[in-house]
C-alpha atoms as a PDB file:
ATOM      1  CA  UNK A   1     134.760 -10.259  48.047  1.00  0.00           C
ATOM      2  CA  UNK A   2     134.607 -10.648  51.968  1.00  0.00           C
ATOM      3  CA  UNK A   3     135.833  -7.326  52.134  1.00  0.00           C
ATOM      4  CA  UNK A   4     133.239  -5.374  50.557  1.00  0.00           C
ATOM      5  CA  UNK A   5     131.208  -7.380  52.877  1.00  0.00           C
ATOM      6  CA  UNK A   6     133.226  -6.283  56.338  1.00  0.00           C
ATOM      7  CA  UNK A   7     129.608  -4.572  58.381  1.00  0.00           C
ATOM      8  CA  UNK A   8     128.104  -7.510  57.671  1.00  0.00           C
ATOM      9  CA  UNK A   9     130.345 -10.498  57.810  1.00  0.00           C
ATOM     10  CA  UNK A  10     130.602 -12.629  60.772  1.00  0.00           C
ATOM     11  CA  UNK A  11     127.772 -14.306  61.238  1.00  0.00           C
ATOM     12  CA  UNK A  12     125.821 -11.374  62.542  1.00  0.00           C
ATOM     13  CA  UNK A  13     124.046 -10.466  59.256  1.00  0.00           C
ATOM     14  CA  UNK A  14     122.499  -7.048  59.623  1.00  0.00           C
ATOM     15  CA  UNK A  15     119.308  -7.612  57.792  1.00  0.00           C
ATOM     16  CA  UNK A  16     117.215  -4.489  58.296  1.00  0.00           C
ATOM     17  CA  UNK A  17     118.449  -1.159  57.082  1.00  0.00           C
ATOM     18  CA  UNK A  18     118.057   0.125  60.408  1.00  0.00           C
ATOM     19  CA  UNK A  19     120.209  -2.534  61.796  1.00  0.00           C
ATOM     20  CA  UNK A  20     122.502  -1.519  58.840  1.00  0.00           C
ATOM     21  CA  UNK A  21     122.490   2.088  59.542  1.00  0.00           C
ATOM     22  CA  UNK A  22     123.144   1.493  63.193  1.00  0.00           C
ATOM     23  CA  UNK A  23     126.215  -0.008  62.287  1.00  0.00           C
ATOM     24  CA  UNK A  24     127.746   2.447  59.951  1.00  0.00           C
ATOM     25  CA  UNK A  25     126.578   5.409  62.030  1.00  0.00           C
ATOM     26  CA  UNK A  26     129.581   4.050  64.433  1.00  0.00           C
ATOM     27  CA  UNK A  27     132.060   3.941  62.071  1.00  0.00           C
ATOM     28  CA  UNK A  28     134.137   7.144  61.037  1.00  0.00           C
ATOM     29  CA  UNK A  29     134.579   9.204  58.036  1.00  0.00           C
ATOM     30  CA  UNK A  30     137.461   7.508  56.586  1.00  0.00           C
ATOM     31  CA  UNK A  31     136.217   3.742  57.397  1.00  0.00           C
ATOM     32  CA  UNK A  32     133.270   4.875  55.170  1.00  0.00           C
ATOM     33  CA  UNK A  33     135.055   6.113  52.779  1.00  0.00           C
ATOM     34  CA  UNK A  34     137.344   3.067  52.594  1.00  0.00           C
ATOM     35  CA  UNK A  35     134.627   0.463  52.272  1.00  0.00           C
ATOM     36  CA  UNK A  36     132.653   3.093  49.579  1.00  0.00           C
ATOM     37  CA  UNK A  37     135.943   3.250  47.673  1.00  0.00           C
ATOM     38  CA  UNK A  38     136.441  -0.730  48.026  1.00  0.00           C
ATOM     39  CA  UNK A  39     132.941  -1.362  46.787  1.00  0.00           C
ATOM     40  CA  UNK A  40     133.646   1.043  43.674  1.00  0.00           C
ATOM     41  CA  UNK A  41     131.178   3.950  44.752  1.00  0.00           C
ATOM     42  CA  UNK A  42     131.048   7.497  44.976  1.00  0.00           C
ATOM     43  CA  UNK A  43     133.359   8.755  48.435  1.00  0.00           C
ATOM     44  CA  UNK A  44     131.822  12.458  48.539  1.00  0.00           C
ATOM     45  CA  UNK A  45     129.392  13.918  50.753  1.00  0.00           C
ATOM     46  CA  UNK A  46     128.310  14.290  54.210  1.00  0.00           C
ATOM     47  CA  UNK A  47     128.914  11.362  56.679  1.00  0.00           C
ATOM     48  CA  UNK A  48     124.943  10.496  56.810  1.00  0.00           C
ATOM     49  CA  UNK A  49     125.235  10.725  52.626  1.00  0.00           C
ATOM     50  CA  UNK A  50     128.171   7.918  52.611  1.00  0.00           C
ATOM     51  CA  UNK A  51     126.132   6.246  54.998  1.00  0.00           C
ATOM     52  CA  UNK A  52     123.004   5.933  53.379  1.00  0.00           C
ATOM     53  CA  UNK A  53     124.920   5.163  49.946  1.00  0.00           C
ATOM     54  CA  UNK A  54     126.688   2.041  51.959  1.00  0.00           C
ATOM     55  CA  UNK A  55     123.823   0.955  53.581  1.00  0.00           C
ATOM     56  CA  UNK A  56     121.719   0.382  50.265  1.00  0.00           C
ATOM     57  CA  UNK A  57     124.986  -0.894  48.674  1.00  0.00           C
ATOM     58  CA  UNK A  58     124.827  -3.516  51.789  1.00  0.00           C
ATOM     59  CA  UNK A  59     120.933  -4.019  51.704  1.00  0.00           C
ATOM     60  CA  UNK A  60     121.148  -4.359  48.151  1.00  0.00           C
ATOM     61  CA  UNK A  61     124.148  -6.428  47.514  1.00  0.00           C
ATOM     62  CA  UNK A  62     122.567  -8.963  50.374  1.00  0.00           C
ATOM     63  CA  UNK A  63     119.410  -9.165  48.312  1.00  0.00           C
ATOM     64  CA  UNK A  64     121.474  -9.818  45.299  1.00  0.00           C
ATOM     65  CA  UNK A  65     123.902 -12.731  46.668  1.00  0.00           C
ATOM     66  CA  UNK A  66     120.386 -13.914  47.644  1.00  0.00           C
ATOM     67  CA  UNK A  67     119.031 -14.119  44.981  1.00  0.00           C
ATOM     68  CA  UNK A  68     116.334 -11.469  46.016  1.00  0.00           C
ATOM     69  CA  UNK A  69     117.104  -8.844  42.739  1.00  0.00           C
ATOM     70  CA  UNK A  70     116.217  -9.152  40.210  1.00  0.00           C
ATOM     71  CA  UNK A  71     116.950  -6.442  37.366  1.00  0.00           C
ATOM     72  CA  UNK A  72     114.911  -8.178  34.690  1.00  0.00           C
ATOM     73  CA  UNK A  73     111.429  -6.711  36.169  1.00  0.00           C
ATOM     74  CA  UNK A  74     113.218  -3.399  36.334  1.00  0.00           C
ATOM     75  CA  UNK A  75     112.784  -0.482  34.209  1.00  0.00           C
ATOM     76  CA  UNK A  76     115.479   1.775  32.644  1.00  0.00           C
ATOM     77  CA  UNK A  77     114.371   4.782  35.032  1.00  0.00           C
ATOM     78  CA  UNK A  78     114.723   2.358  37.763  1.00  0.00           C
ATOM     79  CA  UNK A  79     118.457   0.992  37.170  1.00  0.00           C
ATOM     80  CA  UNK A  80     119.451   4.064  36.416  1.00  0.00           C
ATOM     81  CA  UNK A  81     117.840   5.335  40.014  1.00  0.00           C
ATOM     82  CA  UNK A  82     119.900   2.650  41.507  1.00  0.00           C
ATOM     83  CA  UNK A  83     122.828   3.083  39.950  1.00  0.00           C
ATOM     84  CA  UNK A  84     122.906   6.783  40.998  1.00  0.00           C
ATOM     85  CA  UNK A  85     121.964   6.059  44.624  1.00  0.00           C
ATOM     86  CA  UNK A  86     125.322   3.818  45.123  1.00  0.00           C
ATOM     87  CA  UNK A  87     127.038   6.547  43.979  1.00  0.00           C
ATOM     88  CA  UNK A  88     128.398   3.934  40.879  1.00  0.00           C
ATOM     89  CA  UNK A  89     130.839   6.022  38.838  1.00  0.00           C
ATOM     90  CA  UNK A  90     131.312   6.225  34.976  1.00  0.00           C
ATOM     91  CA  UNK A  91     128.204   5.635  32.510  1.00  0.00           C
ATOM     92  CA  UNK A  92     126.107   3.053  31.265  1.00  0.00           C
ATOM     93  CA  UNK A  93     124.013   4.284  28.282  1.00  0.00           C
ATOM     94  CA  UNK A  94     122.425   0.930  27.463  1.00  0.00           C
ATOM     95  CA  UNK A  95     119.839  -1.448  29.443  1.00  0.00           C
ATOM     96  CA  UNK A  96     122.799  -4.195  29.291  1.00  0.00           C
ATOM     97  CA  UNK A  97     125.209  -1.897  30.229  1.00  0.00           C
ATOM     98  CA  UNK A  98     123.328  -0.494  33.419  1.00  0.00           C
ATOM     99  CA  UNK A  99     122.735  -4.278  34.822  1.00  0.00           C
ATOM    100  CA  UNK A 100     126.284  -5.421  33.956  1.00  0.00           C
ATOM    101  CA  UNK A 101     127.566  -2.336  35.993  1.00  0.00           C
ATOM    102  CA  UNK A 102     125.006  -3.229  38.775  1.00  0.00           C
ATOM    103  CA  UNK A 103     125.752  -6.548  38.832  1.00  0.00           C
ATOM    104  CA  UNK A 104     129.437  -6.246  39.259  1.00  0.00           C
ATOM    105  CA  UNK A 105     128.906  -3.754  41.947  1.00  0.00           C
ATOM    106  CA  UNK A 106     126.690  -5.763  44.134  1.00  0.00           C
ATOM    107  CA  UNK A 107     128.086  -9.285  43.553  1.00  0.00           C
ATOM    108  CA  UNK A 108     131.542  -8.388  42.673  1.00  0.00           C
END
């Protein structure tokens, strides 16, 4: 979904998380919120915590649609790190469960 995809559309791919940060750090509260809310992640905290939950969800989701991430090499402890850093509600018990849920999230 383009939308999910709205700091980074355009052309001008922010690639770097600093680039990515740089970019959220102008937006407001409620922009942040909005985009967190559209992606299906967690809308609470501090601005800088909604920003730094985005701007993985961005870095990741890029590395995903490329066809950089792969969950396969990935431990349980590990999805389950990533899945609490976006801020991705509800629970996952299983292995399966944790990529399915992942993999929805970043490539919609």
């Amino acid at each position: 979904d383009d939308e999910k995809d709205s700091t980074v559309a355009n052309g001008d791919i922010a690639t770097t998380g600093a680039q990515i940060v740089a970019e959220l750090e102008e937006k407001g509260v409620s922009e942040l919120k909005d985009q967190l809310k559209s992606a299906g992640l967690s809308t609470s905290g501090s601005k800088s915590q909604l920003i730094v939950r985005l701007a993985l969800w961005i870095h990741k989701s890029n590395e995903a649609k490329a066809g950089r991430l792969s969950f396969d090499g990935m431990t349980v402890p590990d999805l389950r790190e990533l899945k609490q850093g976006l801020g991705l509600k509800g629970t996952a018990p299983t292995r399966g469960e944790l990529i399915e849920v992942l993999n929805q999230s970043l490539l919609g």
